[in-house]
N, C-alpha and C. Protein backbone atom coordinates (compact mmCIF):
# COMPACT_ATOMS: atom_id res chain seq x y z
N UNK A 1 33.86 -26.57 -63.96
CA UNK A 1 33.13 -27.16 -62.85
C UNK A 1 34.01 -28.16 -62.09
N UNK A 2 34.74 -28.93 -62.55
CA UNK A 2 36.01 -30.13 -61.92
C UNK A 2 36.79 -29.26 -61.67
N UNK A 3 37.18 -28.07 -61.58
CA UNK A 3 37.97 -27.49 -61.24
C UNK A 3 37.66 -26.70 -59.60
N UNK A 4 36.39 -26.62 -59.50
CA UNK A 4 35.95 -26.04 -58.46
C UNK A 4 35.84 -26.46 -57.50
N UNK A 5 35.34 -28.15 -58.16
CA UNK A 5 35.31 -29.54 -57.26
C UNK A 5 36.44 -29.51 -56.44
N UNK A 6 37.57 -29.27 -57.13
CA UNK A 6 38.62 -30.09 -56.57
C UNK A 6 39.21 -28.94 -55.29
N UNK A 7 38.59 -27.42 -55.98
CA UNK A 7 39.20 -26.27 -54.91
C UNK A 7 38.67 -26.18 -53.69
N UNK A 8 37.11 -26.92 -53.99
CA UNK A 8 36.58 -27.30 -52.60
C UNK A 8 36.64 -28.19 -51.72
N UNK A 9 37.26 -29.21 -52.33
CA UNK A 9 37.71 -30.29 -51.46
C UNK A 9 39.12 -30.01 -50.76
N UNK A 10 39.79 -29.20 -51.80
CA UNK A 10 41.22 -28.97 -50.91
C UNK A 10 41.21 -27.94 -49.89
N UNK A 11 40.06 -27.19 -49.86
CA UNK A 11 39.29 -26.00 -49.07
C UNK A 11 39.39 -26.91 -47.43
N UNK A 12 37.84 -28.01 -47.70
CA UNK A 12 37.82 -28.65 -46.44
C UNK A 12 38.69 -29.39 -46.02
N UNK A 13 40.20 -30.09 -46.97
CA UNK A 13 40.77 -30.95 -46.45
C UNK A 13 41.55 -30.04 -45.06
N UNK A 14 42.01 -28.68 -45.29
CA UNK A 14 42.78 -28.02 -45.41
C UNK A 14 42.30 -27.55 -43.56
N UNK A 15 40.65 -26.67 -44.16
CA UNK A 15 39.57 -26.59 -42.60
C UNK A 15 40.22 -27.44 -42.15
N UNK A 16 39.76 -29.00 -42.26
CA UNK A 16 40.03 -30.15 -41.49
C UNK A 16 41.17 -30.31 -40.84
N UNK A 17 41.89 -29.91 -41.78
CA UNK A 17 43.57 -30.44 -41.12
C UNK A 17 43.54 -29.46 -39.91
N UNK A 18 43.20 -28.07 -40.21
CA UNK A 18 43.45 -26.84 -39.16
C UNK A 18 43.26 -27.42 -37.85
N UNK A 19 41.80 -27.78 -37.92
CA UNK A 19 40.81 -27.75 -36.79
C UNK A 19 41.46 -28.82 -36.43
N UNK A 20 41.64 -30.24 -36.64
CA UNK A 20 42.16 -31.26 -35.80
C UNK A 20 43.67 -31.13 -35.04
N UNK A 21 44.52 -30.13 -36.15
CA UNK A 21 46.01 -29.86 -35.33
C UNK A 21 45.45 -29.09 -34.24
N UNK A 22 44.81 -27.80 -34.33
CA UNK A 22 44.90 -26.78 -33.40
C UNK A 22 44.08 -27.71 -32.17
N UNK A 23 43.13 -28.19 -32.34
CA UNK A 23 42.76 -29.22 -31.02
C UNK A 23 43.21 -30.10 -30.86
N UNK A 24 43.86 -31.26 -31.58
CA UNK A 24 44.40 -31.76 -31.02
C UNK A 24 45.85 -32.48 -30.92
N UNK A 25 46.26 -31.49 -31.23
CA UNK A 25 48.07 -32.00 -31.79
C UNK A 25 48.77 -30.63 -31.17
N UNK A 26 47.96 -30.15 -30.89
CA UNK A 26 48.81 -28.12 -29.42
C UNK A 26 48.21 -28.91 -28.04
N UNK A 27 49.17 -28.67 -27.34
CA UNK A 27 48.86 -29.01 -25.88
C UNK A 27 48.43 -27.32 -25.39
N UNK A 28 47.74 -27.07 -24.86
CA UNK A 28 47.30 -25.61 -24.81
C UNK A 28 47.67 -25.86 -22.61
N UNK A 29 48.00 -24.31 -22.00
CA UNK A 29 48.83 -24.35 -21.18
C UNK A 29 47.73 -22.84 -20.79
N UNK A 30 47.47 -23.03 -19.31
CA UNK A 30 46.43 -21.52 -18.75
C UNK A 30 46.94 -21.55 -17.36
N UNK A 31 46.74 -20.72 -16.90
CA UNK A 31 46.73 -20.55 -15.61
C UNK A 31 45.79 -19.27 -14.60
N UNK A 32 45.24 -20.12 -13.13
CA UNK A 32 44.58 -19.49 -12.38
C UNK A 32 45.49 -19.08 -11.55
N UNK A 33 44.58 -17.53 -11.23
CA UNK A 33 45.55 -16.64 -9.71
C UNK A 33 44.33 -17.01 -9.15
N UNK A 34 44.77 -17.08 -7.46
CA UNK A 34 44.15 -16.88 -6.44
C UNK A 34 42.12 -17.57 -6.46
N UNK A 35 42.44 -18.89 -6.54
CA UNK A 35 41.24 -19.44 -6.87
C UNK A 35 41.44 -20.42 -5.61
N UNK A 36 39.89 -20.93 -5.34
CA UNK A 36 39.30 -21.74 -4.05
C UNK A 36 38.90 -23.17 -4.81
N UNK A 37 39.55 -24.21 -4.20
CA UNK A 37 38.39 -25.42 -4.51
C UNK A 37 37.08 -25.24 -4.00
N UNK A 38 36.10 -25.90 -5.00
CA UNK A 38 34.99 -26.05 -4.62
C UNK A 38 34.95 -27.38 -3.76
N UNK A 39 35.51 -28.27 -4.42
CA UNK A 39 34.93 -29.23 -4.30
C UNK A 39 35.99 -30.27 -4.66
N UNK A 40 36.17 -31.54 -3.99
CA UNK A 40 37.49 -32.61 -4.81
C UNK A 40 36.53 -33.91 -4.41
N UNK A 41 36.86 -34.59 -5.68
CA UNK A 41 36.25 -35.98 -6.18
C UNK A 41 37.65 -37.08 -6.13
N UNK A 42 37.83 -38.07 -6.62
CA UNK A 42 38.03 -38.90 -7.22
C UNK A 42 37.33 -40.62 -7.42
N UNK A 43 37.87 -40.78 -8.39
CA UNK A 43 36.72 -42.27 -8.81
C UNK A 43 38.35 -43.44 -9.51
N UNK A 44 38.45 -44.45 -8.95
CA UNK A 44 39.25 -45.55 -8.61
C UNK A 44 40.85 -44.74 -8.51
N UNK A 45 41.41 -44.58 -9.77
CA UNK A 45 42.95 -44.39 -9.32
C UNK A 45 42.56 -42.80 -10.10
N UNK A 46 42.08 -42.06 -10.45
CA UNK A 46 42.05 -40.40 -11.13
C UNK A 46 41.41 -39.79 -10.00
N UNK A 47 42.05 -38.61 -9.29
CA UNK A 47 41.66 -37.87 -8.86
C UNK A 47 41.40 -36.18 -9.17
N UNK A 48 40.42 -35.53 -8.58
CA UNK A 48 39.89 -34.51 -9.52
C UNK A 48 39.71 -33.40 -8.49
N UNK A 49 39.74 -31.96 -8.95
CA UNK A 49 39.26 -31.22 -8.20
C UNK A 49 38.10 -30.34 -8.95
N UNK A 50 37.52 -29.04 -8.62
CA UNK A 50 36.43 -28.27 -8.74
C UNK A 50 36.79 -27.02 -8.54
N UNK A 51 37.15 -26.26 -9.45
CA UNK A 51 37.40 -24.61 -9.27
C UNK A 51 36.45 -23.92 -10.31
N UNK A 52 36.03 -22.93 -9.71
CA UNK A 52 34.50 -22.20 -10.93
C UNK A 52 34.02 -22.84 -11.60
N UNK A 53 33.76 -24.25 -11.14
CA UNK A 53 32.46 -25.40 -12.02
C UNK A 53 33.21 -25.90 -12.83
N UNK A 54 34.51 -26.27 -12.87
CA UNK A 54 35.52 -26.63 -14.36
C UNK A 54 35.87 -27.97 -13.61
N UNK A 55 36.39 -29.08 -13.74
CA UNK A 55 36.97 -29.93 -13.24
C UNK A 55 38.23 -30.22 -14.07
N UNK A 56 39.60 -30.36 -13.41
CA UNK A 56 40.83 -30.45 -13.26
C UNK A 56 41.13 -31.77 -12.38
N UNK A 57 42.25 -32.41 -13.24
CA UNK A 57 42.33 -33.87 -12.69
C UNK A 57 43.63 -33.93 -12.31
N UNK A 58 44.14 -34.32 -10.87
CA UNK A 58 45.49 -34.10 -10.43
C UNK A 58 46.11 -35.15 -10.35
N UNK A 59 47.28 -35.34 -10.78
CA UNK A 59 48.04 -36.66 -11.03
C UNK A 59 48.37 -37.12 -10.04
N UNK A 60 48.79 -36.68 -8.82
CA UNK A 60 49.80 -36.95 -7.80
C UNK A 60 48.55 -37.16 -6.48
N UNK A 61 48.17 -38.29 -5.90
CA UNK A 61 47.34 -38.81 -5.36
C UNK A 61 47.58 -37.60 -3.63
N UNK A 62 48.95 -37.84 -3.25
CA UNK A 62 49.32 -37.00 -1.96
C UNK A 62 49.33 -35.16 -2.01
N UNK A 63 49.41 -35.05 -3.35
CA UNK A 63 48.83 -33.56 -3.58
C UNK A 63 47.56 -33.23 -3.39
N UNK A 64 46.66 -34.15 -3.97
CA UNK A 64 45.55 -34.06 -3.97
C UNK A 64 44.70 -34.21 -2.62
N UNK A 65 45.84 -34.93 -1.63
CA UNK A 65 44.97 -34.92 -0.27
C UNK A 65 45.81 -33.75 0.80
N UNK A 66 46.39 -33.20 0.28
CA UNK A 66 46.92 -31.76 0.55
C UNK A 66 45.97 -30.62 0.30
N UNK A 67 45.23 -30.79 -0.84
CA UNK A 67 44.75 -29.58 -0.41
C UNK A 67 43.21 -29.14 0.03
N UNK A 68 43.30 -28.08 0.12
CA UNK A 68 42.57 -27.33 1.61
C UNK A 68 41.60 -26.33 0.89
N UNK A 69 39.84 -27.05 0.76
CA UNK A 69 39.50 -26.03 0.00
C UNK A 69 39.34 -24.74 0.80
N UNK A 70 39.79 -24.33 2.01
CA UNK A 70 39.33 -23.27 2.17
C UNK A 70 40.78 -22.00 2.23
N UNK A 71 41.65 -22.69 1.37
CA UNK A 71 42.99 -22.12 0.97
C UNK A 71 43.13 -21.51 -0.74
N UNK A 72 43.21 -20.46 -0.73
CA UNK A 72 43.59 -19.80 -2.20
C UNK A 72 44.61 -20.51 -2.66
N UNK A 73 44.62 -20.20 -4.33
CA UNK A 73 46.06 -21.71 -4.73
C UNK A 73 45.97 -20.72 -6.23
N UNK A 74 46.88 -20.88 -6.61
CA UNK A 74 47.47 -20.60 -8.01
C UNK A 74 47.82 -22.10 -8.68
N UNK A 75 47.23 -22.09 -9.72
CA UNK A 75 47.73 -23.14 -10.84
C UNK A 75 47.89 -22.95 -11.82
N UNK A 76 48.84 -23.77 -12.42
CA UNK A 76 48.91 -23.55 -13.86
C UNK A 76 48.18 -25.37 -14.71
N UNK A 77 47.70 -25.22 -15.57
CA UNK A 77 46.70 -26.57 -15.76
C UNK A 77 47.22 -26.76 -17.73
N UNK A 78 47.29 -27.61 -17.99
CA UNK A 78 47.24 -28.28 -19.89
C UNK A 78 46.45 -29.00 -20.02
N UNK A 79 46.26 -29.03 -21.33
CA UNK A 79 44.96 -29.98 -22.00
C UNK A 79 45.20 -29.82 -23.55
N UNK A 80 44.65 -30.63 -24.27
CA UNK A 80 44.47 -31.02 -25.35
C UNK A 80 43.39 -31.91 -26.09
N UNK A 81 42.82 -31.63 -26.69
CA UNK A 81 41.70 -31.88 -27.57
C UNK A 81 39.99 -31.81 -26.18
N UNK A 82 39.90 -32.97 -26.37
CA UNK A 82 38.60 -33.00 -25.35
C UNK A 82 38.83 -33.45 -23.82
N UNK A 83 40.42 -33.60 -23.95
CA UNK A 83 41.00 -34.42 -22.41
C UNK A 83 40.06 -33.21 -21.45
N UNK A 84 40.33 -33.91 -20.04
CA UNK A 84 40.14 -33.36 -18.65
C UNK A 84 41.59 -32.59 -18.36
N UNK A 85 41.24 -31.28 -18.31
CA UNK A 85 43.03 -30.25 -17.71
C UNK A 85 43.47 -30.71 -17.00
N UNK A 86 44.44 -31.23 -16.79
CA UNK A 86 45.32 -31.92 -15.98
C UNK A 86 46.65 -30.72 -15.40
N UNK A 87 46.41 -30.51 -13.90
CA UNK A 87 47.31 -30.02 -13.19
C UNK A 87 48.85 -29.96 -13.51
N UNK A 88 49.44 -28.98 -13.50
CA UNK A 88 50.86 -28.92 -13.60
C UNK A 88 51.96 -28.54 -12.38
N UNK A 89 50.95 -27.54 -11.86
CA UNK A 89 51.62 -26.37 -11.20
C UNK A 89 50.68 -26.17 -10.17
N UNK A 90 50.76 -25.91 -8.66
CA UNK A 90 49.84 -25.61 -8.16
C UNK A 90 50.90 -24.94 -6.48
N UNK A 91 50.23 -23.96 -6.22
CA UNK A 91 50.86 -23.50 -5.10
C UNK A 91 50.37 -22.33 -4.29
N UNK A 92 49.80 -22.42 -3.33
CA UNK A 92 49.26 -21.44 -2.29
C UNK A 92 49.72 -20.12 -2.58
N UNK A 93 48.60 -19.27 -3.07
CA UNK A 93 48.46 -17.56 -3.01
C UNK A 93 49.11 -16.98 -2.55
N UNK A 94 50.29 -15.80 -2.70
CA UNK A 94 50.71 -15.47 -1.68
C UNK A 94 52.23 -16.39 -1.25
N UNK A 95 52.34 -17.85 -1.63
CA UNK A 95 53.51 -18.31 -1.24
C UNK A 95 54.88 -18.24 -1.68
N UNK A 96 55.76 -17.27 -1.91
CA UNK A 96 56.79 -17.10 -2.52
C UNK A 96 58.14 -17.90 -2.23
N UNK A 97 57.94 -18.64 -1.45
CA UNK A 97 59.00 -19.59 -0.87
C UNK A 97 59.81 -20.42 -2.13
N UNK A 98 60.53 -20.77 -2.58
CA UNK A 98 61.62 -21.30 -3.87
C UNK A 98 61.13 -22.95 -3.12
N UNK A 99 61.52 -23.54 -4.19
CA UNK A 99 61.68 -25.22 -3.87
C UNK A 99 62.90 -25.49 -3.26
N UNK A 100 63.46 -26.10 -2.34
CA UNK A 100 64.24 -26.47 -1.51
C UNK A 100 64.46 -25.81 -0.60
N UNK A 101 63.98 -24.82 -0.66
CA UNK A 101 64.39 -24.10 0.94
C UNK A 101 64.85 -22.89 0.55
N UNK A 102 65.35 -22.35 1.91
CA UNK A 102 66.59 -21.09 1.50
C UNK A 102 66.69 -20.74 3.23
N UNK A 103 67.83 -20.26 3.50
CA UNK A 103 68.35 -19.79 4.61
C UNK A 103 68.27 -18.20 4.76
C-alpha cells in the first residue's frame, strides 16, 4: 500500500510538472493568412487589436496606428501560459516587397 502511495504521487508530480512546462515554460508561435481587424482598442500604454473575436496586443504604439481595418494582414503572433498573444510579425496580404527596398 506505501508503495502505491508513493507511485501516485510521483504520477501527479510528474502530470504537474508536464502541464506547467508545456504552458508555461514553451513560448508557443501561430500564424494568420489573410485576416481583417475587427476592431483596435488600447487602455493607457498596451495597445490591442481584434481578429475573429481573439484579442492580440501590439507592442509598437506607431504600428498599431498603421493599421487599416479594412486591409487584409498576415501575422505571425506568441504567447505563453495565460498571457495576451502578442504580435510579432505583421504585413499586408499579398505584400511581397523585402525590408529595405530593392531596385
Amino acid at each position: 500500500m506505501r508503495v502505491a502511495k508513493w507511485l501516485l504521487i510521483i504520477f501527479f508530480a510528474l502530470v504537474g510538472g508536464y502541464y506547467l512546462y508545456t504552458n508555461y515554460g514553451m513560448i508557443h508561435s501561430e500564424e494568420l493568412t489573410s485576416v481583417q481587424i475587427e476592431k483596435k482598442d488600447h487602455k493607457d500604454d498596451a495597445y490591442y487589436i481584434y481578429v475573429d473575436g481573439d484579442k492580440y496586443k501590439v507592442k509598437n504604439k506607431n504600428i498599431w496606428m498603421l493599421l487599416d481595418k479594412e486591409k487584409n494582414y498576415d501575422l505571425t503572433y506568441e504567447w505563453y501560459g495565460q498571457t495576451t498573444p502578442t504580435i510579432k510579425q505583421i504585413n499586408q496580404t499579398g505584400d511581397h516587397d523585402t525590408v529595405g527596398g530593392g531596385h
